[in-house]
Protein backbone atom coordinates (compact mmCIF):
# COMPACT_ATOMS: atom_id res chain seq x y z
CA UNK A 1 0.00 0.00 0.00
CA UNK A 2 1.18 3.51 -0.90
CA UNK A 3 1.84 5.60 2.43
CA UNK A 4 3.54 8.57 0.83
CA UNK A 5 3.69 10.53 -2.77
CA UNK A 6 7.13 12.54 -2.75
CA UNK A 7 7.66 15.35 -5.03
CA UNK A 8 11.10 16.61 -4.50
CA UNK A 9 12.81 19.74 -6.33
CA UNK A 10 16.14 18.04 -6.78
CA UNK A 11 17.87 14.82 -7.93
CA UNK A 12 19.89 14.83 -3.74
CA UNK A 13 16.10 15.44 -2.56
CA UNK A 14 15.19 12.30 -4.30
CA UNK A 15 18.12 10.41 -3.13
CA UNK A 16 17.00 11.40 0.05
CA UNK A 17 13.54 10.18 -0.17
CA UNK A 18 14.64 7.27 -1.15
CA UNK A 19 16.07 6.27 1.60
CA UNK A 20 12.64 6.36 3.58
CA UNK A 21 11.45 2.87 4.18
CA UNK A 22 10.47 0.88 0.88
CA UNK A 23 10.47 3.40 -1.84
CA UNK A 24 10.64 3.51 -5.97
CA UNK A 25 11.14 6.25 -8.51
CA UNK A 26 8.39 6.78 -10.37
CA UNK A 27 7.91 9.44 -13.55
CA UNK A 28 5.95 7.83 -16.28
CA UNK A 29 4.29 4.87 -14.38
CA UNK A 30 2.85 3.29 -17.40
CA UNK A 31 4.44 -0.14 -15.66
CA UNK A 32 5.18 0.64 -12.65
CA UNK A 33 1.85 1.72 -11.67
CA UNK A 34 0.22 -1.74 -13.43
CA UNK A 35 3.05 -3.46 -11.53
CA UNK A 36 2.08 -2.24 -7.94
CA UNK A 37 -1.93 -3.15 -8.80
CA UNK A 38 -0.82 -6.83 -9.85
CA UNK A 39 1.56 -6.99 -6.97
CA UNK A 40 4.38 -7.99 -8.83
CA UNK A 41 6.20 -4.98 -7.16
CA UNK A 42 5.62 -3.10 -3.49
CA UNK A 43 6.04 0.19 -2.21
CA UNK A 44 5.12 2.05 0.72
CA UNK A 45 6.24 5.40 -1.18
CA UNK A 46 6.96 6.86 -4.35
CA UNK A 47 9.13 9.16 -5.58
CA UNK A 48 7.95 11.56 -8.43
CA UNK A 49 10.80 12.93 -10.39
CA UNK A 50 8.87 14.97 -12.83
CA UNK A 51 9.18 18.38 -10.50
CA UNK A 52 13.08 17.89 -10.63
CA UNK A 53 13.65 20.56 -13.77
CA UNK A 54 17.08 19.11 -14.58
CA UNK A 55 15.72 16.33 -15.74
CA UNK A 56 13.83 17.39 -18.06
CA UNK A 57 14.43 17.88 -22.23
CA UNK A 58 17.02 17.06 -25.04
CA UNK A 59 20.05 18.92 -25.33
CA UNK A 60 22.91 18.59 -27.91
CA UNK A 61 26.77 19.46 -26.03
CA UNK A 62 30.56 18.40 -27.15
CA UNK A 63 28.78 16.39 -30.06
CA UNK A 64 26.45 14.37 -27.55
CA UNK A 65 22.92 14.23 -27.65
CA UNK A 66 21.47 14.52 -23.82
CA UNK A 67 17.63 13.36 -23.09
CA UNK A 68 16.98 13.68 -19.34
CA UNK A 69 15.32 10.89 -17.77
CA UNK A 70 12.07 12.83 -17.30
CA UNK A 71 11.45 13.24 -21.31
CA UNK A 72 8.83 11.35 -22.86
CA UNK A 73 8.79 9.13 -25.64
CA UNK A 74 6.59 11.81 -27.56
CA UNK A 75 9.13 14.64 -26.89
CA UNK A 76 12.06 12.37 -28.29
CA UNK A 77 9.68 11.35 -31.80
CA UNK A 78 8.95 14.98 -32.18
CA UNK A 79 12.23 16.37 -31.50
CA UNK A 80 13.83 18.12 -34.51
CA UNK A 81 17.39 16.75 -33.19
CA UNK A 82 16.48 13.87 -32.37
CA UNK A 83 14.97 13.18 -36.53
CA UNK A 84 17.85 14.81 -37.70
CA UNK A 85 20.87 13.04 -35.92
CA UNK A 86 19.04 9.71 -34.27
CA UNK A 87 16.45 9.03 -36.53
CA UNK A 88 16.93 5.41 -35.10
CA UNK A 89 15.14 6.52 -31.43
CA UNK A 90 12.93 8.94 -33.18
CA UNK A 91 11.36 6.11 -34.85
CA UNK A 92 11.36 3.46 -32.16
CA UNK A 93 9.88 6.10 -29.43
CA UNK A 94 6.95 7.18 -32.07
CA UNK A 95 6.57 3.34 -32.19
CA UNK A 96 5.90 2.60 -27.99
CA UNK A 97 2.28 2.16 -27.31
CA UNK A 98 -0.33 4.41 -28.01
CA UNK A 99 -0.30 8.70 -27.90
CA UNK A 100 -1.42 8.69 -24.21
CA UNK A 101 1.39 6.38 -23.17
CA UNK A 102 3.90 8.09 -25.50
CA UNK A 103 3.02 11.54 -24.13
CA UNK A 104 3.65 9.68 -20.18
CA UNK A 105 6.02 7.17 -20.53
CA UNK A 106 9.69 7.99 -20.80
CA UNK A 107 12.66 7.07 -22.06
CA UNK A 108 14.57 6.35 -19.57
CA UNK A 109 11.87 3.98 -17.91
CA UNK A 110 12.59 1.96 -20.74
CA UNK A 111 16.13 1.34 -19.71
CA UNK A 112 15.11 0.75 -16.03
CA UNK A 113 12.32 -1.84 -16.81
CA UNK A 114 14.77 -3.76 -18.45
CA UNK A 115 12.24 -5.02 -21.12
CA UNK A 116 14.43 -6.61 -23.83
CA UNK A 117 12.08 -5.55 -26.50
CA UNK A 118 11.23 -2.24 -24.84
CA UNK A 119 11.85 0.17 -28.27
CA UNK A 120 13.68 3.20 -27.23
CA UNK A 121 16.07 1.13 -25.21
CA UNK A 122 16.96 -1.32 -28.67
CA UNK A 123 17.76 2.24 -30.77
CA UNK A 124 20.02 3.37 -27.73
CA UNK A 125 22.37 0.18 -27.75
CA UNK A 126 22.21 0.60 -31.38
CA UNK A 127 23.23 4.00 -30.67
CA UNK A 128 26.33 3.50 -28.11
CA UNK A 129 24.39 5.21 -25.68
CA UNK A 130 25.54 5.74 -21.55
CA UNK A 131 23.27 6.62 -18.80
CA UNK A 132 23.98 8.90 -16.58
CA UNK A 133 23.64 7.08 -12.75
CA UNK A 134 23.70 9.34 -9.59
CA UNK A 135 24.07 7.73 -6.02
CA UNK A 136 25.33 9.36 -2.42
CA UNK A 137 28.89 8.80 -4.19
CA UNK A 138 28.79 10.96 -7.38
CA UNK A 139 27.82 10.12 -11.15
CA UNK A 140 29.23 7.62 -12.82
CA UNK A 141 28.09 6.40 -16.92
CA UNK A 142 27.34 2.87 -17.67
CA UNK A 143 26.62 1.66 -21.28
CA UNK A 144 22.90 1.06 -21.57
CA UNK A 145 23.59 -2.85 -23.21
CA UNK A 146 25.46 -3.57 -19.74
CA UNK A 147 22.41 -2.54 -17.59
CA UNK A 148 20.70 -5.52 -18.27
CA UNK A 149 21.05 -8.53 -15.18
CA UNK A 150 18.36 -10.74 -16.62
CA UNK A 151 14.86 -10.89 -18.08
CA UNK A 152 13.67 -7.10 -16.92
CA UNK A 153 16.23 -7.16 -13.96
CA UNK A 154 18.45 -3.90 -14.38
CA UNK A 155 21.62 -3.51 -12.80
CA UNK A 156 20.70 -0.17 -11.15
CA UNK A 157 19.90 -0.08 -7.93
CA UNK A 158 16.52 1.86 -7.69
CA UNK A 159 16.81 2.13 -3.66
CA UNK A 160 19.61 4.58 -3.80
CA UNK A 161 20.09 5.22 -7.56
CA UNK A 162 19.06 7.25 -10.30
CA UNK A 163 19.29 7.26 -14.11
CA UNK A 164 19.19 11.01 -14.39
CA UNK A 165 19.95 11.13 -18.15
CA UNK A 166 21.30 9.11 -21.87
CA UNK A 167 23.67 10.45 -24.02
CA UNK A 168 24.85 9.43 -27.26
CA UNK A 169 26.99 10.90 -29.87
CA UNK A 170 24.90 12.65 -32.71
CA UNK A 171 25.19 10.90 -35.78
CA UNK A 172 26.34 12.95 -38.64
CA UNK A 173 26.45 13.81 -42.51
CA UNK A 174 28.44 10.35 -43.26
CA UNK A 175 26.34 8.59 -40.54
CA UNK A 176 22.71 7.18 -40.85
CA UNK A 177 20.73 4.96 -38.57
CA UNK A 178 16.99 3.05 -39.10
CA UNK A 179 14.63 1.06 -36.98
CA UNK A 180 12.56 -1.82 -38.34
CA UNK A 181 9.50 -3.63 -36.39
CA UNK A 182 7.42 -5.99 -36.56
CA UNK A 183 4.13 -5.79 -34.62
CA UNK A 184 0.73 -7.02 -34.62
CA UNK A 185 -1.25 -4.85 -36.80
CA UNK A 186 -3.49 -3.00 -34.12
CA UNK A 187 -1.43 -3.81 -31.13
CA UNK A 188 -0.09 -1.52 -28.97
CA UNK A 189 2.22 -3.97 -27.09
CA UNK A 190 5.93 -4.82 -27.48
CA UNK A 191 7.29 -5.59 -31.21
CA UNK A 192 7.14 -9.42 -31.64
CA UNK A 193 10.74 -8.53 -33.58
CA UNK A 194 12.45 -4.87 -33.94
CA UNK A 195 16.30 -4.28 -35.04
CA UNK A 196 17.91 -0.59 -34.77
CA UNK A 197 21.08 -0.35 -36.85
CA UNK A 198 23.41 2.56 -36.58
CA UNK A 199 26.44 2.53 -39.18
CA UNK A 200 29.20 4.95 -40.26
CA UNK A 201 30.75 5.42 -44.06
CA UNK A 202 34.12 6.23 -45.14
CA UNK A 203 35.65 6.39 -48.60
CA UNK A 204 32.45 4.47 -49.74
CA UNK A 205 33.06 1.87 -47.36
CA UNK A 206 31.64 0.88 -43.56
CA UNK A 207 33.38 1.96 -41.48
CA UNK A 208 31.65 0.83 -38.61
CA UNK A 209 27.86 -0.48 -37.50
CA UNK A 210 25.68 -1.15 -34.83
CA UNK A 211 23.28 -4.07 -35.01
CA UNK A 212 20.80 -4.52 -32.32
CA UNK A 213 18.23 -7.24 -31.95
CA UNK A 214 15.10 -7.99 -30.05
CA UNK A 215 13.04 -9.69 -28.09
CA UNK A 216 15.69 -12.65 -28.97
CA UNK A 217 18.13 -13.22 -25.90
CA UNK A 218 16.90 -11.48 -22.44
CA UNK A 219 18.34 -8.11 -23.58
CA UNK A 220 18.72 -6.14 -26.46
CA UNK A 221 21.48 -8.89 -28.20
CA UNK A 222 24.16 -6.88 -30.11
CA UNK A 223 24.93 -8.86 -33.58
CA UNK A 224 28.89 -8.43 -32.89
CA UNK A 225 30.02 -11.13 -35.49
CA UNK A 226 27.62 -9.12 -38.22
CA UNK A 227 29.03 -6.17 -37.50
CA UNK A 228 32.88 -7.42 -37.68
CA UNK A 229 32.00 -8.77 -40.85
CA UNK A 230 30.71 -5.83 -42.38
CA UNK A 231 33.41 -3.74 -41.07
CA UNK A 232 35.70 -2.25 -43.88
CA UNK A 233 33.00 -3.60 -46.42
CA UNK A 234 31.33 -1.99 -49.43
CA UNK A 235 27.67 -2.56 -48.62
CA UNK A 236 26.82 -4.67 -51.41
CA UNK A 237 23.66 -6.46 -51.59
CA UNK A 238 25.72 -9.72 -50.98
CA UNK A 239 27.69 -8.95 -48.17
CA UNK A 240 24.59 -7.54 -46.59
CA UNK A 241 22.56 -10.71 -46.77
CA UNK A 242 25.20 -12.67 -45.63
CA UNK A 243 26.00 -10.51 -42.43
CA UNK A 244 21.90 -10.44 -42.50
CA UNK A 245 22.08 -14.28 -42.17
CA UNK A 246 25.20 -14.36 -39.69
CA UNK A 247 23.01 -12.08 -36.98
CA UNK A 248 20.17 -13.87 -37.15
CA UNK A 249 22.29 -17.10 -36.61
CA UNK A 250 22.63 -15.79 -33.53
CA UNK A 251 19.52 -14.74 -31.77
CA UNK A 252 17.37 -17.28 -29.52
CA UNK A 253 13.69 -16.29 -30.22
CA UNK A 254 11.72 -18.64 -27.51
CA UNK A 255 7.93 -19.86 -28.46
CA UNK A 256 5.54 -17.35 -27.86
CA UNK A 257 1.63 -17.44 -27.85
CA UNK A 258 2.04 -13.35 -28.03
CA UNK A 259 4.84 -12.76 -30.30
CA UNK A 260 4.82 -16.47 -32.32
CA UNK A 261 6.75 -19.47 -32.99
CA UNK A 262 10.58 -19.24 -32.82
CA UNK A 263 10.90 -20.64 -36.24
CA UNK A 264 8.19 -17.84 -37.71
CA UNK A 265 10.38 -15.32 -35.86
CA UNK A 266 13.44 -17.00 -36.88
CA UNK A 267 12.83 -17.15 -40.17
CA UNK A 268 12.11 -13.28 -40.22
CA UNK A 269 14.61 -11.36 -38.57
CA UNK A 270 16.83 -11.92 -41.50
CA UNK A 271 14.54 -10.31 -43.69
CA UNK A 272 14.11 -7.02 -40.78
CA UNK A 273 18.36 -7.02 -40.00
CA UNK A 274 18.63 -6.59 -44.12
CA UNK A 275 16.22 -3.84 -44.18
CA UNK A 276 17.55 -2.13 -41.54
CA UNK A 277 21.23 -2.48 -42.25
CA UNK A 278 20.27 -1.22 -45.90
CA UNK A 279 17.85 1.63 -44.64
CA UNK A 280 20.90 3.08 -42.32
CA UNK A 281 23.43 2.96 -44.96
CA UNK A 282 21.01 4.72 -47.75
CA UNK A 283 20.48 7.16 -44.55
CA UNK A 284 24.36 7.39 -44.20
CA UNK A 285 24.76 8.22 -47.92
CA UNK A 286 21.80 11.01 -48.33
């Protein structure tokens, strides 16, 4: 049962609140708030971080995009900055749920609830992005891929911890990024497949790329041996399919009455890693 609604002015305020008996952060609450009805989580208070005005907005500083963990999904799909040098998140935050939950929801609860297939969080590994953590002993940055500690366990420690912010480096004129789903036409659930692909050119060849699957291992599942392979490469049609093939080899779709069979999955994502490879390298190029 809920005993206390905090609303502090500052992210030490917060800290401090947390600290008071059995406490969680909350901003959004699209989960959390369906979480504490089903009891699959308990709180005696929570701690609303949407007065804390740091937190708030998208900023662009030393070539890094900034989106403080109080900025909804809606803010990041309409932001001009965020089209223009992430198209990748822009897409996958306009894709989360419906217009009421994208204009409540944020995107750093996406990070903390550790959903593998949880959109904005996909396009930010695909992105390189950090978070920003803030505890009693300072800030430190952990990459968002490393977060994850299981199937929608993160790492950070919500009692005395607080993602106050992502940041990423923009992608620019050489650089391109896309992000493909697949969804039940209708639904406003998690993808039953997505893949955000961020990839650099030089000289006409890649220089480097990002390839980020899910829901197929219990976190966003990087394809590393796709992207080695592609590295150096003129993106050919061939050499695309066949680093297509090589990340699909490795993802672990389980069966699923919500999201289908493995092999029906299986058999897809090689079709959704070519488009989006293809769709971030014809980015990269315009």
């Amino acid at each position: 049962m809920i005993n206390d609604y905090v609303l502090p002015k500052t992210v030490e305020d917060a800290l401090a609140a947390l600290k008071q008996g059995n406490a969680k952060l909350i901003a959004g609450g699209t989960d959390l708030m369906l979480d504490l009805k089903s009891c699959k989580a308990a709180a005696d208070t929570l701690v609303d971080i949407n007065g804390i005005k740091e937190l708030k907005g998208i900023k662009e500083s030393d070539g890094n995009i900034i989106i403080g963990a109080g900025t909804t999904h809606q803010e990041v799909a309409e932001s001009f900055l965020i089209q223009e040098k992430a198209v990748v998140l822009a897409k996958a935050s306009g894709s989360v749920g419906s217009l009421q939950i994208r204009n409540t929801a944020t995107v750093v609860g996406n990070i903390v609830n550790a959903q593998p297939a949880a959109d904005a969080a996909v396009a930010l590994v695909a992105l390189g992005a950090e978070a920003e953590i803030v505890d009693k002993e300072g800030t430190i940055y952990q990459p968002v891929e490393n977060l994850y500690a299981g199937l929608a366990k993160c790492k950070v420690d919500s009692s005395c911890q607080i993602i106050t912010a992502v940041r990423f480096p923009a992608l620019f004129s050489n650089q391109g990024s896309a992000y493909v789903r697949l969804a039940k036409r209708g639904a406003l659930a998690l993808p039953m497949l997505c893949v955000a692909v961020a990839a650099s050119l030089k000289d006409g060849k890649i220089e480097w790329v990002r390839i980020v699957m899910a829901p197929v291992s219990t976190k966003p599942l990087r394809a590393l041996e796709a992207e080695e392979l592609l590295k150096d490469k003129e993106p050919s049609e061939e050499v695309i399919l066949e680093a297509s093939k090589k990340a699909a080899a490795m993802a672990d779709p389980r069966d699923s009455k919500l999201r289908g069979s493995r092999a029906y999955r299986s058999s897809v994502l090689v079709n959704l890693v070519k488009r989006g490879i293809t769709e971030a390298i014809k980015n990269a190029r315009q």
